[in-house]
PDB file of N, CA and C in Angstrom:
ATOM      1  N   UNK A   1     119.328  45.751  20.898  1.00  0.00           N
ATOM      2  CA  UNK A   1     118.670  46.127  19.652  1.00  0.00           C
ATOM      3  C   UNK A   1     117.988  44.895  19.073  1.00  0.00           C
ATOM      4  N   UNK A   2     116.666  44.994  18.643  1.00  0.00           N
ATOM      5  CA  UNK A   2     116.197  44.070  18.197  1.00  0.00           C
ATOM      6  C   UNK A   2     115.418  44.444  16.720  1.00  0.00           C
ATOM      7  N   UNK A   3     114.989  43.583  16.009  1.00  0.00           N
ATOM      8  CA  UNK A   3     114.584  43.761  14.452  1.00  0.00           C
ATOM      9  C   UNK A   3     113.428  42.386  14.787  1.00  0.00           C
ATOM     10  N   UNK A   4     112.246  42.863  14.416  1.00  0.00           N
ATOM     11  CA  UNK A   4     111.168  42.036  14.126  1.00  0.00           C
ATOM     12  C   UNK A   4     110.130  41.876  12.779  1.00  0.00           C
ATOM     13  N   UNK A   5     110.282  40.441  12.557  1.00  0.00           N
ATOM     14  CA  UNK A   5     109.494  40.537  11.180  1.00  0.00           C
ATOM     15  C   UNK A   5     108.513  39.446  11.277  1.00  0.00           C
ATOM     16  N   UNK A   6     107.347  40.202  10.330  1.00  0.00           N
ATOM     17  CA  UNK A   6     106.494  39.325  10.162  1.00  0.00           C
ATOM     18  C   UNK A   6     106.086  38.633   8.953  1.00  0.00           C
ATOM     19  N   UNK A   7     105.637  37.478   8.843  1.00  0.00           N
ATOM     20  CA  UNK A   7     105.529  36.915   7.534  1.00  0.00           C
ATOM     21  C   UNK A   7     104.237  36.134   7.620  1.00  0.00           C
ATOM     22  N   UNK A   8     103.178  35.621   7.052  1.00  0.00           N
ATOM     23  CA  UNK A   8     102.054  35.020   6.512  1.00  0.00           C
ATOM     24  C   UNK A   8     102.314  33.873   6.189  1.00  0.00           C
ATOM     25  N   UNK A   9     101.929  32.568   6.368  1.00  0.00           N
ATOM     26  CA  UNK A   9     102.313  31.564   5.853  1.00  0.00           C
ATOM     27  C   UNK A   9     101.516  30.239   6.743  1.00  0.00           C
ATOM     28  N   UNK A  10     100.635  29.926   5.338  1.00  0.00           N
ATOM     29  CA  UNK A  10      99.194  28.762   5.828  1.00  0.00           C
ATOM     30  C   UNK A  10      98.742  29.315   6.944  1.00  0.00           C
ATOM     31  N   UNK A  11      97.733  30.001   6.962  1.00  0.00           N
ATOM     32  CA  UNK A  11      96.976  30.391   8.093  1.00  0.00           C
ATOM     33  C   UNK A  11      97.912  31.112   9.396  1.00  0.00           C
ATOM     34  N   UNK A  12      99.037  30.795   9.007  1.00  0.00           N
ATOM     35  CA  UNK A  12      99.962  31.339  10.587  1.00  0.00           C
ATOM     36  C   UNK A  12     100.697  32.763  10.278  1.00  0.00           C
ATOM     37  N   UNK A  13     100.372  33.341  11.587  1.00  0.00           N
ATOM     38  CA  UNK A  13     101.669  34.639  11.435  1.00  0.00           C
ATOM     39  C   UNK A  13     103.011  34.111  12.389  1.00  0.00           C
ATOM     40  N   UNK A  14     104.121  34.586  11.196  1.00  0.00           N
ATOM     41  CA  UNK A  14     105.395  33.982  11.697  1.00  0.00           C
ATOM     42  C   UNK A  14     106.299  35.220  12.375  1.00  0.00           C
ATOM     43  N   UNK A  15     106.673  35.243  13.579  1.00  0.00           N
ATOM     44  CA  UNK A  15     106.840  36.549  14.058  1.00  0.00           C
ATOM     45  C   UNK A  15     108.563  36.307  14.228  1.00  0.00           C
ATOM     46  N   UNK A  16     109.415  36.754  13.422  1.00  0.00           N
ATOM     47  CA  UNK A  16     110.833  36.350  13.560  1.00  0.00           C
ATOM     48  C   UNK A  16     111.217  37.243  14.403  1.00  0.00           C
ATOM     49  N   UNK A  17     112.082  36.926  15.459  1.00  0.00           N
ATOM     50  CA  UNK A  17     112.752  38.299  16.363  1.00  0.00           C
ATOM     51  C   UNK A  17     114.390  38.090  16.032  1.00  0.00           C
ATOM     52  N   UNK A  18     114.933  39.050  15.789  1.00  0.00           N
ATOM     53  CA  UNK A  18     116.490  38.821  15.605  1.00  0.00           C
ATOM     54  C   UNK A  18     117.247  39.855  16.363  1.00  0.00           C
ATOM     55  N   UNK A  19     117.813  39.247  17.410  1.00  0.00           N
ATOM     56  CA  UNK A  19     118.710  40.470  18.018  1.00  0.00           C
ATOM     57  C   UNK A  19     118.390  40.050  19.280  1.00  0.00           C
ATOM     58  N   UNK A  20     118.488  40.885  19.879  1.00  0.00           N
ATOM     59  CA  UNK A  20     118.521  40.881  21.856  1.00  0.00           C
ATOM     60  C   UNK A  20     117.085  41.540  22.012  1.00  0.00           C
ATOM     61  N   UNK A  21     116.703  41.290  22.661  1.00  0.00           N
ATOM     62  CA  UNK A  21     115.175  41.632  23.173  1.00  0.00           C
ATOM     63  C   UNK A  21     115.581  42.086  24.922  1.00  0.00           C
ATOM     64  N   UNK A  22     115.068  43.045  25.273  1.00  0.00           N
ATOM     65  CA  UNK A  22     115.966  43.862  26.600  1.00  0.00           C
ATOM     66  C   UNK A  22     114.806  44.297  27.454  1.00  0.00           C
ATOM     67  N   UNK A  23     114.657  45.398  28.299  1.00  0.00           N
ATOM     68  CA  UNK A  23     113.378  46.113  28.544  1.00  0.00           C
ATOM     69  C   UNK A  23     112.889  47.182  27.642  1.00  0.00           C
ATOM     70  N   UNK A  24     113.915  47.571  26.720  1.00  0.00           N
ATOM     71  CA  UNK A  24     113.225  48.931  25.869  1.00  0.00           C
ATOM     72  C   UNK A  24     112.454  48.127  24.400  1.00  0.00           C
ATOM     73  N   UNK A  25     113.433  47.228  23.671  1.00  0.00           N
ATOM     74  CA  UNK A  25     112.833  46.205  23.385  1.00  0.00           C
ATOM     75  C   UNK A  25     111.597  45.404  22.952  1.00  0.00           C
ATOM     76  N   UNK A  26     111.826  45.045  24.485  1.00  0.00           N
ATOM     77  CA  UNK A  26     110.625  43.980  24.479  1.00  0.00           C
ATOM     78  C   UNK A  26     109.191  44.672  24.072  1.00  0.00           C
ATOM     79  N   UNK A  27     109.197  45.977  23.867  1.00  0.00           N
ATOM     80  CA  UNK A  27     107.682  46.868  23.469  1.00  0.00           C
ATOM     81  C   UNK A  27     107.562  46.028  22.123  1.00  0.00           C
ATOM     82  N   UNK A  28     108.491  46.542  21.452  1.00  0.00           N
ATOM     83  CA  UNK A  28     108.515  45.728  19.875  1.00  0.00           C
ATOM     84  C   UNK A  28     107.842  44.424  19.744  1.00  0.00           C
ATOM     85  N   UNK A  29     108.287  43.661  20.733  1.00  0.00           N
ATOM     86  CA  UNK A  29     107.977  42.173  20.605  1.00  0.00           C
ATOM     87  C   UNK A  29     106.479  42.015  21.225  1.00  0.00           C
ATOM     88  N   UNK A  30     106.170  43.145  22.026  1.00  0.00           N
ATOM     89  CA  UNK A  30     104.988  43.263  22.562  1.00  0.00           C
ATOM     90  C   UNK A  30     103.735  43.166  21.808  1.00  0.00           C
ATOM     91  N   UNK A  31     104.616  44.435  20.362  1.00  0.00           N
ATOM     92  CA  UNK A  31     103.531  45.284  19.622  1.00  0.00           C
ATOM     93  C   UNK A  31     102.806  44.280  18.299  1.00  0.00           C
ATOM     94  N   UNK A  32     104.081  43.578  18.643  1.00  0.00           N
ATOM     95  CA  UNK A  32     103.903  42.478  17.044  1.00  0.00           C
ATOM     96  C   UNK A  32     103.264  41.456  17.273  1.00  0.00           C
ATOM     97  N   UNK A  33     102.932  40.927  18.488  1.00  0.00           N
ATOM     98  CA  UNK A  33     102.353  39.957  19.192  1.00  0.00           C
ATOM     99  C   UNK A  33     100.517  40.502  19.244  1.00  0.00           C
ATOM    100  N   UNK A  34     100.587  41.917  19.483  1.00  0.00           N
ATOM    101  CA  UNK A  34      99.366  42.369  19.952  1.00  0.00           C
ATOM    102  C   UNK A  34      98.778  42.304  18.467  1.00  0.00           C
ATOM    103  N   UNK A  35      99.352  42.740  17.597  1.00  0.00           N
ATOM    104  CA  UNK A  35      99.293  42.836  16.094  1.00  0.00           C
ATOM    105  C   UNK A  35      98.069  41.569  15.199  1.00  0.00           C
ATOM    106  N   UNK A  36      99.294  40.239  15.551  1.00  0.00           N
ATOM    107  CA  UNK A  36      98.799  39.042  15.097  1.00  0.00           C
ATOM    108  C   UNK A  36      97.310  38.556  15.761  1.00  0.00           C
ATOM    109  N   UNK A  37      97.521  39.090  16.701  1.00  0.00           N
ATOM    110  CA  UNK A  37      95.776  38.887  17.787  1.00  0.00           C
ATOM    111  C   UNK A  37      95.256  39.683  17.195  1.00  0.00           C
ATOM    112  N   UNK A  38      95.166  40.864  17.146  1.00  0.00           N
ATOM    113  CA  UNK A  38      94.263  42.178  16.257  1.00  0.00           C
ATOM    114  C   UNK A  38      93.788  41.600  15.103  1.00  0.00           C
ATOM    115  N   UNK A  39      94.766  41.354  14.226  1.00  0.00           N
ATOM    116  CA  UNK A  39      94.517  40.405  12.878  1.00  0.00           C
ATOM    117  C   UNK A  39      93.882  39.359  12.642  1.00  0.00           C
ATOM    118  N   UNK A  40      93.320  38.998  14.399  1.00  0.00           N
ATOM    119  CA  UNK A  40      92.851  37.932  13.787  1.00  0.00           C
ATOM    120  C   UNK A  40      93.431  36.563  13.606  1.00  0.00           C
ATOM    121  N   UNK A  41      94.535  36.384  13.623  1.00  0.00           N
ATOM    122  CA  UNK A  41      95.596  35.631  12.699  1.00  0.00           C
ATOM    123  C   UNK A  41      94.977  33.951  14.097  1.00  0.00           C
ATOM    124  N   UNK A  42      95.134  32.874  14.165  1.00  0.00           N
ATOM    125  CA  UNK A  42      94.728  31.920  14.903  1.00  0.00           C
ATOM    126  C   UNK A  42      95.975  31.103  15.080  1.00  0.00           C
ATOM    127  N   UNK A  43      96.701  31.184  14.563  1.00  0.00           N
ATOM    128  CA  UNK A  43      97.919  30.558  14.729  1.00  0.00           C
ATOM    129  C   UNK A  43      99.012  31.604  14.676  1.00  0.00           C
ATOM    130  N   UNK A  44     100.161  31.701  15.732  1.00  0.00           N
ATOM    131  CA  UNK A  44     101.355  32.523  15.875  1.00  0.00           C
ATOM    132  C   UNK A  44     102.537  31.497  16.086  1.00  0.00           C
ATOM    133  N   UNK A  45     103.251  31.491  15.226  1.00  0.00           N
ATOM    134  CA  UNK A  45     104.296  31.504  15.515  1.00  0.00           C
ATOM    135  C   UNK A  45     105.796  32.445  15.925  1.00  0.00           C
ATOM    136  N   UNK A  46     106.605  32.141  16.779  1.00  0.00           N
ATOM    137  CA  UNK A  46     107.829  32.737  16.913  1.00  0.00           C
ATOM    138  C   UNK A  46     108.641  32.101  16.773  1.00  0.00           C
ATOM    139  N   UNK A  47     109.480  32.540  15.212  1.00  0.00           N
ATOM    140  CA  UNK A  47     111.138  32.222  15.058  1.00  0.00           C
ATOM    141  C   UNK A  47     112.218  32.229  15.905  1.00  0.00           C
ATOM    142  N   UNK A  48     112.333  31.901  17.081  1.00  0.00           N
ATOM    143  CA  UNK A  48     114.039  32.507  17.514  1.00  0.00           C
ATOM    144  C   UNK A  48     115.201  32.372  17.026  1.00  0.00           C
ATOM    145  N   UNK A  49     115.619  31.552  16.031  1.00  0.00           N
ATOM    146  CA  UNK A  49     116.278  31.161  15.495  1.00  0.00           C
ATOM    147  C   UNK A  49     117.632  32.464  15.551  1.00  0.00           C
ATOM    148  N   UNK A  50     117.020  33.448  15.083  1.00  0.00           N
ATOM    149  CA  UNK A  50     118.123  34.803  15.460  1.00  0.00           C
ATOM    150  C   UNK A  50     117.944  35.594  16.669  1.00  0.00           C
ATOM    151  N   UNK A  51     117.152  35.106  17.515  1.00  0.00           N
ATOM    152  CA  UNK A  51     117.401  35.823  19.134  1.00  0.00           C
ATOM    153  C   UNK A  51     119.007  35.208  20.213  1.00  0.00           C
ATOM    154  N   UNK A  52     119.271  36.320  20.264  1.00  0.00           N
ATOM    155  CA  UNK A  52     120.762  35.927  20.995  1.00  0.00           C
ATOM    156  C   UNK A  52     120.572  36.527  22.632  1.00  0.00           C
ATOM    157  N   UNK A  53     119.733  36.795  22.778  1.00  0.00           N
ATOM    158  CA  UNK A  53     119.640  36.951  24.267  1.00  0.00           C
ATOM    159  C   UNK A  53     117.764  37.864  24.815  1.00  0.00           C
ATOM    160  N   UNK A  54     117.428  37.122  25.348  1.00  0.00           N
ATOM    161  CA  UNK A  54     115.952  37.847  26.449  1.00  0.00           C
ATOM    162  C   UNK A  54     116.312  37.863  27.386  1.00  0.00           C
ATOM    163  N   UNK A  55     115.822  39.444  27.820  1.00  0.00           N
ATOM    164  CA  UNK A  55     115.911  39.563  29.489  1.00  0.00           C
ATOM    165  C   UNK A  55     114.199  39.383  29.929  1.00  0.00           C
ATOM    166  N   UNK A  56     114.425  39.264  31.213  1.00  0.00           N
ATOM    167  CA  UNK A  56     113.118  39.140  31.931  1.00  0.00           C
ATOM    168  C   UNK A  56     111.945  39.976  31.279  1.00  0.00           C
ATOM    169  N   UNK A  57     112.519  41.561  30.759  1.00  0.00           N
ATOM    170  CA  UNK A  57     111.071  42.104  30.809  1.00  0.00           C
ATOM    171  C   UNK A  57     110.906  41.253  29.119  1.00  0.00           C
ATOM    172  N   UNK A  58     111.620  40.619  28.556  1.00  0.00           N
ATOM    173  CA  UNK A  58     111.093  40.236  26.804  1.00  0.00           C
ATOM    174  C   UNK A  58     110.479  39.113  27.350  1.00  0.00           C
ATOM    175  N   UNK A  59     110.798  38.284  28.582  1.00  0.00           N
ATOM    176  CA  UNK A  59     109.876  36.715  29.121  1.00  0.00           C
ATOM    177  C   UNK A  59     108.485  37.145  29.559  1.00  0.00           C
ATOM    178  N   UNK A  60     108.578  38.616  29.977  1.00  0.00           N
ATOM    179  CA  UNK A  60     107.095  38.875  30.550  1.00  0.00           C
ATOM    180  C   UNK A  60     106.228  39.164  29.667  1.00  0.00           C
ATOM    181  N   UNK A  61     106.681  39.525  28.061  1.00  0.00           N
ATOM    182  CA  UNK A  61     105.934  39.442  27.304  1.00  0.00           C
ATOM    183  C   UNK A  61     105.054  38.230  26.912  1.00  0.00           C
ATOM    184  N   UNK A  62     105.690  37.359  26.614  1.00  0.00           N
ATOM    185  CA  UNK A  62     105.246  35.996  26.189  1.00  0.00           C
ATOM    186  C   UNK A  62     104.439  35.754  27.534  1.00  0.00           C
ATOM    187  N   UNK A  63     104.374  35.492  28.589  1.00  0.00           N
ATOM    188  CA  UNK A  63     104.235  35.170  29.958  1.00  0.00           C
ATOM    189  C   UNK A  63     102.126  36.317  29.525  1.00  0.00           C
ATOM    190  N   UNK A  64     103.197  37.563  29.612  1.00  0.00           N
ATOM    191  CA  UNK A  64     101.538  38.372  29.437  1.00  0.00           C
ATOM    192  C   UNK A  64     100.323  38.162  28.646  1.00  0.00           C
ATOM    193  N   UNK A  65     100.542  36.829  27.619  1.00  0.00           N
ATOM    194  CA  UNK A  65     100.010  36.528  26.699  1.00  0.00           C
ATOM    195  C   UNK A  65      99.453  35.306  26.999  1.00  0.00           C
ATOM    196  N   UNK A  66      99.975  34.345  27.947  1.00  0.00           N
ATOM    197  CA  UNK A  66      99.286  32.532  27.675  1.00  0.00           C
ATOM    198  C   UNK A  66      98.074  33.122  28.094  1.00  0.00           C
ATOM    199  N   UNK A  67      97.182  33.668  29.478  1.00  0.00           N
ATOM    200  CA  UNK A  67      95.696  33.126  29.241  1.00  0.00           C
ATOM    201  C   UNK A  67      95.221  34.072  28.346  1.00  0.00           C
ATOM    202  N   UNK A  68      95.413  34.882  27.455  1.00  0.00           N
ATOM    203  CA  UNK A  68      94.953  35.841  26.651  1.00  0.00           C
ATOM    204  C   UNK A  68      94.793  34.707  24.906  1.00  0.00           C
ATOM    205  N   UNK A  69      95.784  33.809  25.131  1.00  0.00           N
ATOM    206  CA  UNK A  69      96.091  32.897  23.658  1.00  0.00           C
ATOM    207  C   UNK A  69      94.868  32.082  24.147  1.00  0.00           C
ATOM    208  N   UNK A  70      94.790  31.383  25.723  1.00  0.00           N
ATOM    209  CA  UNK A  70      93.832  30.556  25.986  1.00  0.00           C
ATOM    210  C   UNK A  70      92.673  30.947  25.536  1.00  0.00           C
ATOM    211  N   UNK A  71      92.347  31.853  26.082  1.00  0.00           N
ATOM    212  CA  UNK A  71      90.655  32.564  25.945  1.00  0.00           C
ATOM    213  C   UNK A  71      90.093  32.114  24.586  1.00  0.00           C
ATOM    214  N   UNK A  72      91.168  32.403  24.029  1.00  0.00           N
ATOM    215  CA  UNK A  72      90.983  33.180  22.311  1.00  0.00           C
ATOM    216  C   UNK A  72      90.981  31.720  21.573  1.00  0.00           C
ATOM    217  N   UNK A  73      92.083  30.787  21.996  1.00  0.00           N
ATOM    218  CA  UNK A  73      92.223  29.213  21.512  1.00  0.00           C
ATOM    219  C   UNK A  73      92.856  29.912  20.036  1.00  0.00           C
ATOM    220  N   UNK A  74      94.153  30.629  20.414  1.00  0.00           N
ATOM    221  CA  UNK A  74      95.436  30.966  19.527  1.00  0.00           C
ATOM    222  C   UNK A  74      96.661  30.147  20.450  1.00  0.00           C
ATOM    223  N   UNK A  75      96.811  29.290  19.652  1.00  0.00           N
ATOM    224  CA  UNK A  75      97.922  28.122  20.147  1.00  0.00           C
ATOM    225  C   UNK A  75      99.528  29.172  19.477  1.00  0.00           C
ATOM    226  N   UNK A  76     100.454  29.781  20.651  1.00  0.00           N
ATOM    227  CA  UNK A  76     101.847  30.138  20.179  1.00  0.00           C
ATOM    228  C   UNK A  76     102.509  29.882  20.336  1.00  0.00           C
ATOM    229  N   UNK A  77     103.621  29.378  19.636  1.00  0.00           N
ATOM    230  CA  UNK A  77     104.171  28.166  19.083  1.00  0.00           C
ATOM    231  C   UNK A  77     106.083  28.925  19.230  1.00  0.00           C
ATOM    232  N   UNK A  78     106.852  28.629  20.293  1.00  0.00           N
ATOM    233  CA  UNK A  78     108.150  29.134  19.921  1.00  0.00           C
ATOM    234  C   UNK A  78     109.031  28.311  19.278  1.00  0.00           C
ATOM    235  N   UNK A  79     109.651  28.742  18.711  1.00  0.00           N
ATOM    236  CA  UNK A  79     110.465  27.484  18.017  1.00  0.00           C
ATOM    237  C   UNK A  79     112.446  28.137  17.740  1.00  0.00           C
ATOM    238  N   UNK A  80     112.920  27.317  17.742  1.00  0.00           N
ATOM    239  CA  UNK A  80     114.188  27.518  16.654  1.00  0.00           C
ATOM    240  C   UNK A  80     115.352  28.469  17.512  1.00  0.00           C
ATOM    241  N   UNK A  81     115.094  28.072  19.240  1.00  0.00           N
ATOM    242  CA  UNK A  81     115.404  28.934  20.018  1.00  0.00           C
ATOM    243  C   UNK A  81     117.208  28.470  20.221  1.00  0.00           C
ATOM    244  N   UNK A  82     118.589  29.467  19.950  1.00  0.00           N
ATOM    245  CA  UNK A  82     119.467  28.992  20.197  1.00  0.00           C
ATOM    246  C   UNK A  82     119.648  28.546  22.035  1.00  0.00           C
ATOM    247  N   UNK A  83     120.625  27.188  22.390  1.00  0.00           N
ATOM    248  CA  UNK A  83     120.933  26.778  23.900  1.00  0.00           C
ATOM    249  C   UNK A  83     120.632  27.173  25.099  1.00  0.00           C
ATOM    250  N   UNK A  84     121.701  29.193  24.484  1.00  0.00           N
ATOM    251  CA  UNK A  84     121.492  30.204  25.887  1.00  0.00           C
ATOM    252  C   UNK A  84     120.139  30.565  26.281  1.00  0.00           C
ATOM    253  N   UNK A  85     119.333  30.698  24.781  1.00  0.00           N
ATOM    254  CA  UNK A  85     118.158  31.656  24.777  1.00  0.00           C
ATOM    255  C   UNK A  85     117.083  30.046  25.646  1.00  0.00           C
ATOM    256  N   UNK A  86     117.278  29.535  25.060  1.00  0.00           N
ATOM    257  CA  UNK A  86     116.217  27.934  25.789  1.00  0.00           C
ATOM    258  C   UNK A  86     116.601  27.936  26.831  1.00  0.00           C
ATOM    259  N   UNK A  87     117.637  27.820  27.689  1.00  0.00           N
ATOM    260  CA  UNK A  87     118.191  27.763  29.142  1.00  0.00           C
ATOM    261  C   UNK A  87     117.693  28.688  29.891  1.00  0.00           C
ATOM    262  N   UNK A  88     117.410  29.813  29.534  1.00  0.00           N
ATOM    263  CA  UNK A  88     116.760  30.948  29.707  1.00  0.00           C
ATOM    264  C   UNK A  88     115.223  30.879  30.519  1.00  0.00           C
ATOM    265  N   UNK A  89     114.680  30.047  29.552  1.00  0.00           N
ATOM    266  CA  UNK A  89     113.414  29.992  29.524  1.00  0.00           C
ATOM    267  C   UNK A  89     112.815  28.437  30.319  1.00  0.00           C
ATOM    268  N   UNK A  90     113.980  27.803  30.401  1.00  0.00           N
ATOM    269  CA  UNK A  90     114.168  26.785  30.980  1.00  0.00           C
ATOM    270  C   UNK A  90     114.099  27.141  32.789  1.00  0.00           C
ATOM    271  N   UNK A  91     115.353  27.227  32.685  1.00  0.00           N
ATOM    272  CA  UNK A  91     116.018  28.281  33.736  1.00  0.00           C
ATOM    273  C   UNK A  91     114.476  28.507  34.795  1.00  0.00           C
ATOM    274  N   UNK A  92     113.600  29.564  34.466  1.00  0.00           N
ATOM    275  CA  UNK A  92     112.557  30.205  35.265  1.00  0.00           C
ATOM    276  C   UNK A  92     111.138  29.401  34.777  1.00  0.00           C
ATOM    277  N   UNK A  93     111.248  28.269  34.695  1.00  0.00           N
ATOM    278  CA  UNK A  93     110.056  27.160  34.668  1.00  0.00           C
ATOM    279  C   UNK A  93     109.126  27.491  33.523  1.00  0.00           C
ATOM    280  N   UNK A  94     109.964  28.465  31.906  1.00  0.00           N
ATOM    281  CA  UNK A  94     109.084  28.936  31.167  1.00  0.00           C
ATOM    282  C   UNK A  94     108.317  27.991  30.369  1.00  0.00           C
ATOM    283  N   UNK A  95     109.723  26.594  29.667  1.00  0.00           N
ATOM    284  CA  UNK A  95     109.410  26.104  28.928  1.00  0.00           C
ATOM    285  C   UNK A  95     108.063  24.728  29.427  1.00  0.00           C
ATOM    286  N   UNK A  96     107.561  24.872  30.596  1.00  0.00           N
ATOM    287  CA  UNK A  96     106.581  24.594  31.078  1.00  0.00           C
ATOM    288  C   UNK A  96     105.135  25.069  30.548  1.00  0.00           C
ATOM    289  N   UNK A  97     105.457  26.535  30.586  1.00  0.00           N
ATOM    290  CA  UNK A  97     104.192  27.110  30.441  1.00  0.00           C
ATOM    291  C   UNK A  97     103.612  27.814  28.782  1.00  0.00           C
ATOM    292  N   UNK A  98     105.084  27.436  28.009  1.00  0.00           N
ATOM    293  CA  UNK A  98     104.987  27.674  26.443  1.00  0.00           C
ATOM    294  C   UNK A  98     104.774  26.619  25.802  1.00  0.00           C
ATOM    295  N   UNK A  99     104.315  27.199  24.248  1.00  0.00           N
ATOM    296  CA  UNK A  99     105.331  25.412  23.308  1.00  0.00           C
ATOM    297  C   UNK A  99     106.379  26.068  23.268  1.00  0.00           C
ATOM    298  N   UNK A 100     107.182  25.147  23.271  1.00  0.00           N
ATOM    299  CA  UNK A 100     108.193  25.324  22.337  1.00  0.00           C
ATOM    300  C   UNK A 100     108.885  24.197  21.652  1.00  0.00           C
ATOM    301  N   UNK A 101     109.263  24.388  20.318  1.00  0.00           N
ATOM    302  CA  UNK A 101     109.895  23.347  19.813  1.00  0.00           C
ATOM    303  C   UNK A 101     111.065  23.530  19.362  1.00  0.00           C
ATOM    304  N   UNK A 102     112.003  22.359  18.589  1.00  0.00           N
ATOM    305  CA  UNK A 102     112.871  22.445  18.232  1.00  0.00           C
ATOM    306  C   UNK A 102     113.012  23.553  16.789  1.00  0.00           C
ATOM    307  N   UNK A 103     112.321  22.930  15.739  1.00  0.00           N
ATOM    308  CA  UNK A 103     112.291  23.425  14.344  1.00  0.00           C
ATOM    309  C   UNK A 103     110.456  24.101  13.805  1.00  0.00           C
ATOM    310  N   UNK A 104     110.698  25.172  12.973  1.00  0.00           N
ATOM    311  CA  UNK A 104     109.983  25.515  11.879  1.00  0.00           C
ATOM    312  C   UNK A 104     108.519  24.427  11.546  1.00  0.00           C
ATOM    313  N   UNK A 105     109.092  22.809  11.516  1.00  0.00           N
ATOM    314  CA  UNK A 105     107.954  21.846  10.385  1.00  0.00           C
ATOM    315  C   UNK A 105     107.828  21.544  12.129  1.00  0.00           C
ATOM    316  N   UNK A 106     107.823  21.284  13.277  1.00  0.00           N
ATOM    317  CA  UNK A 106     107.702  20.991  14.437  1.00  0.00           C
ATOM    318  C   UNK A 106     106.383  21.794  15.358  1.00  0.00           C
ATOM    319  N   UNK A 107     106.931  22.866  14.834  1.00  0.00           N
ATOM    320  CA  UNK A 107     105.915  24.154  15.275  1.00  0.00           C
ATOM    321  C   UNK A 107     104.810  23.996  14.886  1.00  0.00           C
ATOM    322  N   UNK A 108     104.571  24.134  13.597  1.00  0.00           N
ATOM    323  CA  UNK A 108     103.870  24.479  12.291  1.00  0.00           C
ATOM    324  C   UNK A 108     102.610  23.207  12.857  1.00  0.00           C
ATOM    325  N   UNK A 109     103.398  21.740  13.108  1.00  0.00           N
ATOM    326  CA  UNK A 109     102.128  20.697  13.535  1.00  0.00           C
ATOM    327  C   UNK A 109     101.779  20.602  14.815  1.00  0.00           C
ATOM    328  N   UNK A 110     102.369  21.675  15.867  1.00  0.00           N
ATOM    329  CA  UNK A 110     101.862  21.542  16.748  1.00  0.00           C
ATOM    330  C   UNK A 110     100.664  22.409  16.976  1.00  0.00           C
ATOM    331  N   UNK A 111     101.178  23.889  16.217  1.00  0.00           N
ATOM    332  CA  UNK A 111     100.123  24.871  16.160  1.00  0.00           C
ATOM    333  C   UNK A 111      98.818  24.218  15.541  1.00  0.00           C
ATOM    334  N   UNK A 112      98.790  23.430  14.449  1.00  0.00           N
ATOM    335  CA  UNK A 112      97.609  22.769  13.711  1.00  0.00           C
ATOM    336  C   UNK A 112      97.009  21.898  14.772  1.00  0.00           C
ATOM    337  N   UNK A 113      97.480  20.790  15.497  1.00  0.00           N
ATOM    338  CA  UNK A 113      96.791  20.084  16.521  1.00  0.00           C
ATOM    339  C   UNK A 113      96.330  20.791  17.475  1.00  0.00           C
ATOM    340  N   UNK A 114      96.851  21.940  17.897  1.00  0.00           N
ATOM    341  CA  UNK A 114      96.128  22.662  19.033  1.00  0.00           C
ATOM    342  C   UNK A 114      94.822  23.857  18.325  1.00  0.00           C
ATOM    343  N   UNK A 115      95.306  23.846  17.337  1.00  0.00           N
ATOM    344  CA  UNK A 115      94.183  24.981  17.156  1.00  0.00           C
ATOM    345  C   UNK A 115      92.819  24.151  16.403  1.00  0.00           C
ATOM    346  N   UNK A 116      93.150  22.492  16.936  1.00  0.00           N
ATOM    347  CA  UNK A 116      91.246  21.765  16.337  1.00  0.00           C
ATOM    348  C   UNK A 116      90.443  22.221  17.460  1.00  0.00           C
TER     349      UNK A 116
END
């Protein structure tokens, strides 16, 4: 079960996911992602801060998105990810192909340097 929220804040959409992200899921995380692109929005961020577990099909989301962020030059920014959930992403050579950072004020300046 997962719960996703979105919030506005300096130019960025902040996409919090809280819960387990699974294959039924991961649509949610899909829809909110497709959302912030629709909108327009140039900067995305993702909270993990309350994600306690992704399975593969919630990695193929993010994964379905880098050259789609490229094209567009929407820099997305993960952040605030607990050990298991980073090992995760670690684990299958993700944190290669994402940002990701530690914290919130971390994100926030990386998204700004990438999106000059």
């Amino acid at each position: 079960m997962v719960q996703i929220k979105r919030l506005q804040e300096e130019g960025a959409d902040i996409i919090s996911v809280i819960g387990e992200i699974d294959a039924s899921s991961s649509i949610e995380l899909d829809l909110a992602i497709a959302k912030s692109v629709g909108e327009g929005f140039k900067k995305i961020l993702v909270d993990c801060s309350a994600l306690e577990y992704i399975s593969s099909a919630g990695l193929g989301v993010f994964m379905s998105y880098i050259e789609e962020m490229k094209d567009k030059n929407i820099p997305m920014v993960l952040f605030g990810m607990k050990e298991k959930v980073a090992n995760t992403f670690q684990i299958l050579g993700l944190a290669d192909l994402l940002n990701i950072k530690e914290n919130k004020q971390e994100a926030k300046k990386l998204a700004n340097e990438l999106s000059v």
